[in-house]
C-alpha atoms as a PDB file:
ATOM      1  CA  UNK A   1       0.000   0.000   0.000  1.00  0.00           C
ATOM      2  CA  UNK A   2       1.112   3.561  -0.897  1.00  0.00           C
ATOM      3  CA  UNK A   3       0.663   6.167   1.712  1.00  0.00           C
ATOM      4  CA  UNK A   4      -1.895   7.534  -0.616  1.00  0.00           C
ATOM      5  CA  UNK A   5      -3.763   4.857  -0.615  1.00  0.00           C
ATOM      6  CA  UNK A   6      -3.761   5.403   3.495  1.00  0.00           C
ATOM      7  CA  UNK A   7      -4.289   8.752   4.413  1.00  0.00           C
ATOM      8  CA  UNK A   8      -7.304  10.366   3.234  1.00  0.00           C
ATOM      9  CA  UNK A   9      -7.866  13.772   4.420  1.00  0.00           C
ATOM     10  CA  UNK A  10      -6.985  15.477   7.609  1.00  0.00           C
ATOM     11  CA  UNK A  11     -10.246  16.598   9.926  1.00  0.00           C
ATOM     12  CA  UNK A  12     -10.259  20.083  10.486  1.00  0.00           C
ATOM     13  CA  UNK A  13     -12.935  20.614  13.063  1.00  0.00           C
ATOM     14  CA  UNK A  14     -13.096  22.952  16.496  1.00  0.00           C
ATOM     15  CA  UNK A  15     -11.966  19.601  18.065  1.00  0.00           C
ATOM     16  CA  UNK A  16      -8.971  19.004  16.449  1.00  0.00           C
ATOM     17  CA  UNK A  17      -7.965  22.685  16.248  1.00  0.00           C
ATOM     18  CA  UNK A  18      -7.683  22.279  20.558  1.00  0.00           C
ATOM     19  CA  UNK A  19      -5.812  19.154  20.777  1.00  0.00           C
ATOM     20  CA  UNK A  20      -3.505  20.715  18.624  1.00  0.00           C
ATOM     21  CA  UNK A  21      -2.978  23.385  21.121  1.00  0.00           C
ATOM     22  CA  UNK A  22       0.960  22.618  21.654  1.00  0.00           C
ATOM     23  CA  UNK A  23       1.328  21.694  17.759  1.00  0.00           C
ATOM     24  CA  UNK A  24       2.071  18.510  17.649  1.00  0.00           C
ATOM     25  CA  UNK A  25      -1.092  16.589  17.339  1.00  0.00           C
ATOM     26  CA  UNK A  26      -2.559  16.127  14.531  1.00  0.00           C
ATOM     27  CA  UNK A  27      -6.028  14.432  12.957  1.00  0.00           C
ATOM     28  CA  UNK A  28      -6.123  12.843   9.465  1.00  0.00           C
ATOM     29  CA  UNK A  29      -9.181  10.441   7.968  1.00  0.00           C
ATOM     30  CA  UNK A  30      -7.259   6.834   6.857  1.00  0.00           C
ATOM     31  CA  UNK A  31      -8.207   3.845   5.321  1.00  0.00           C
ATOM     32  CA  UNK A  32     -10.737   1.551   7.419  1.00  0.00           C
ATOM     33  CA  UNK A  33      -8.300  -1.048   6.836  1.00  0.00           C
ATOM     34  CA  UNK A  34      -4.701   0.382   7.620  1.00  0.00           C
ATOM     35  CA  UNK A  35      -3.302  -0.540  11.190  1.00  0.00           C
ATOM     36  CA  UNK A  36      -1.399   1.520  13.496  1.00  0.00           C
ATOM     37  CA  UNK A  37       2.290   0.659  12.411  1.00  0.00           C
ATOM     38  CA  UNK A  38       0.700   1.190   8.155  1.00  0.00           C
ATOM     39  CA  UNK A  39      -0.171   5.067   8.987  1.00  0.00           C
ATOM     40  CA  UNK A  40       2.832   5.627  10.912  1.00  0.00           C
ATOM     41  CA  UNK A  41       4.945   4.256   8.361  1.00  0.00           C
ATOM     42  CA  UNK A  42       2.441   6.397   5.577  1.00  0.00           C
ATOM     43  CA  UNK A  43       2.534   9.721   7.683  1.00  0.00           C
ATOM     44  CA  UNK A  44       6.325   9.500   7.909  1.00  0.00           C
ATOM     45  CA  UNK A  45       6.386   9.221   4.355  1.00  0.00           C
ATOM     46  CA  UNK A  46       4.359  11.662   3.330  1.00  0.00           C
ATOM     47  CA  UNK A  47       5.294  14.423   5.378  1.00  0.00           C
ATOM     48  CA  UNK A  48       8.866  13.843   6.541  1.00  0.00           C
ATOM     49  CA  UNK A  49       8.169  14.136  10.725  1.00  0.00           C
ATOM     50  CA  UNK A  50       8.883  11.533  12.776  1.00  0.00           C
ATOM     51  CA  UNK A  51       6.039   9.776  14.626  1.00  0.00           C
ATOM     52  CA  UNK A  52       5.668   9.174  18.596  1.00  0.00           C
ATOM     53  CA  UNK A  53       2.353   7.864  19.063  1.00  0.00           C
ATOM     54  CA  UNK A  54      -0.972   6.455  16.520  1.00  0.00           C
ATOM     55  CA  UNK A  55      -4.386   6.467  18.087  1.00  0.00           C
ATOM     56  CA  UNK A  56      -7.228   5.112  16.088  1.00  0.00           C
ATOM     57  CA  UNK A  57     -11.221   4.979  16.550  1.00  0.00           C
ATOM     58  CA  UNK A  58     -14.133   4.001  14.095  1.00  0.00           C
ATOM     59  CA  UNK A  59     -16.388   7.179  14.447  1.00  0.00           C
ATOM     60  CA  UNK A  60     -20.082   6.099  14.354  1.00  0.00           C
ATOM     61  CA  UNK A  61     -22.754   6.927  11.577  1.00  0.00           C
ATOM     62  CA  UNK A  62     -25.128   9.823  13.078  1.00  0.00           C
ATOM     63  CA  UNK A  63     -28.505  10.628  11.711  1.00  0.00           C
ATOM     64  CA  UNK A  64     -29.487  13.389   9.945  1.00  0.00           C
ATOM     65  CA  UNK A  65     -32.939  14.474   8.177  1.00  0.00           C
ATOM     66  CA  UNK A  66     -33.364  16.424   5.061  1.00  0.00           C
ATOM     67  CA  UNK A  67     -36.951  17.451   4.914  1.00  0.00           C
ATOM     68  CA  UNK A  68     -38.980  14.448   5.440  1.00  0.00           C
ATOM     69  CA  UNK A  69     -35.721  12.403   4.292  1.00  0.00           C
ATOM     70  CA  UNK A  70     -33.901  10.799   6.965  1.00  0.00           C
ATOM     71  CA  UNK A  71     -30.510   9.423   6.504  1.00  0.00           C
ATOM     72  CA  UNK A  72     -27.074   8.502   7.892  1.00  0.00           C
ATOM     73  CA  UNK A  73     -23.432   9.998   7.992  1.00  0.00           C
ATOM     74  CA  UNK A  74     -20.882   7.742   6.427  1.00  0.00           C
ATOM     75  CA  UNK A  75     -18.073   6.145   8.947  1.00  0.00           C
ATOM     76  CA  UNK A  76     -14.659   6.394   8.895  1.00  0.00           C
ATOM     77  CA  UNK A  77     -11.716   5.528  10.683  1.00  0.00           C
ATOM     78  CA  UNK A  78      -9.876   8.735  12.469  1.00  0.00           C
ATOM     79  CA  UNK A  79      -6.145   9.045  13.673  1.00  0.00           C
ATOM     80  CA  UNK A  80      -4.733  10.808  15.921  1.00  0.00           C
ATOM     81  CA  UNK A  81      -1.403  11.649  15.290  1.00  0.00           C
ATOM     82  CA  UNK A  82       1.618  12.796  18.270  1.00  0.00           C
ATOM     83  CA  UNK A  83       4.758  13.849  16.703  1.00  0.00           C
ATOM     84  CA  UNK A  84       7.429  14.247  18.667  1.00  0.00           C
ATOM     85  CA  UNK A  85       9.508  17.164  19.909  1.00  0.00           C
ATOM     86  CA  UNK A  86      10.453  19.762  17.392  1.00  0.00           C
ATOM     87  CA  UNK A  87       8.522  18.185  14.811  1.00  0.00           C
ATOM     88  CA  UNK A  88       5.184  19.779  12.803  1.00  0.00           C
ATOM     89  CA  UNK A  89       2.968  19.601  10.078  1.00  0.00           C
ATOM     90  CA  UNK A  90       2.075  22.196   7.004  1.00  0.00           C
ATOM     91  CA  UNK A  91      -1.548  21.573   6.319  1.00  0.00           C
END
């Protein structure tokens, strides 16, 4: 697998914005079926920062209505990134 093929996006949200308070955490959208060690490996690649820590979670589908439509958000899997010392990321 390429590291294209792993990360995704990153998740810009008010959430994200205040873990990353100290600058070096970091939220991107991956592949549901990429482990831990796969996005390390692919974030190292892609951005040239060395990696300290990989936190995953499977967010959950949430409705949502549309008129008299109702419907689900897709899932994903989210990870959080920890870079170490020194280290950040140009998004």
């Amino acid at each position: 697998m390429d590291y294209t093929d792993i990360i995704i996006a990153p998740v810009i949200t008010e959430k994200s914005a205040t873990i990353n308070q100290d600058g070096k955490v970091y939220v991107f959208k991956v592949n549901k079926k990429a482990n831990k060690n796969q996005i390390k490996k692919a974030i190292e690649e892609a951005f040239k920062v060395k990696v300290e820590k990989v936190n995953t979670l499977n967010t959950k589908p949430k409705d949502r209505r549309v008129g008299k439509y109702m419907g689900q958000t897709k899932t994903y899997k989210k990870a959080i990134i920890t870079l170490k010392e020194g280290q950040t990321i140009e998004l």
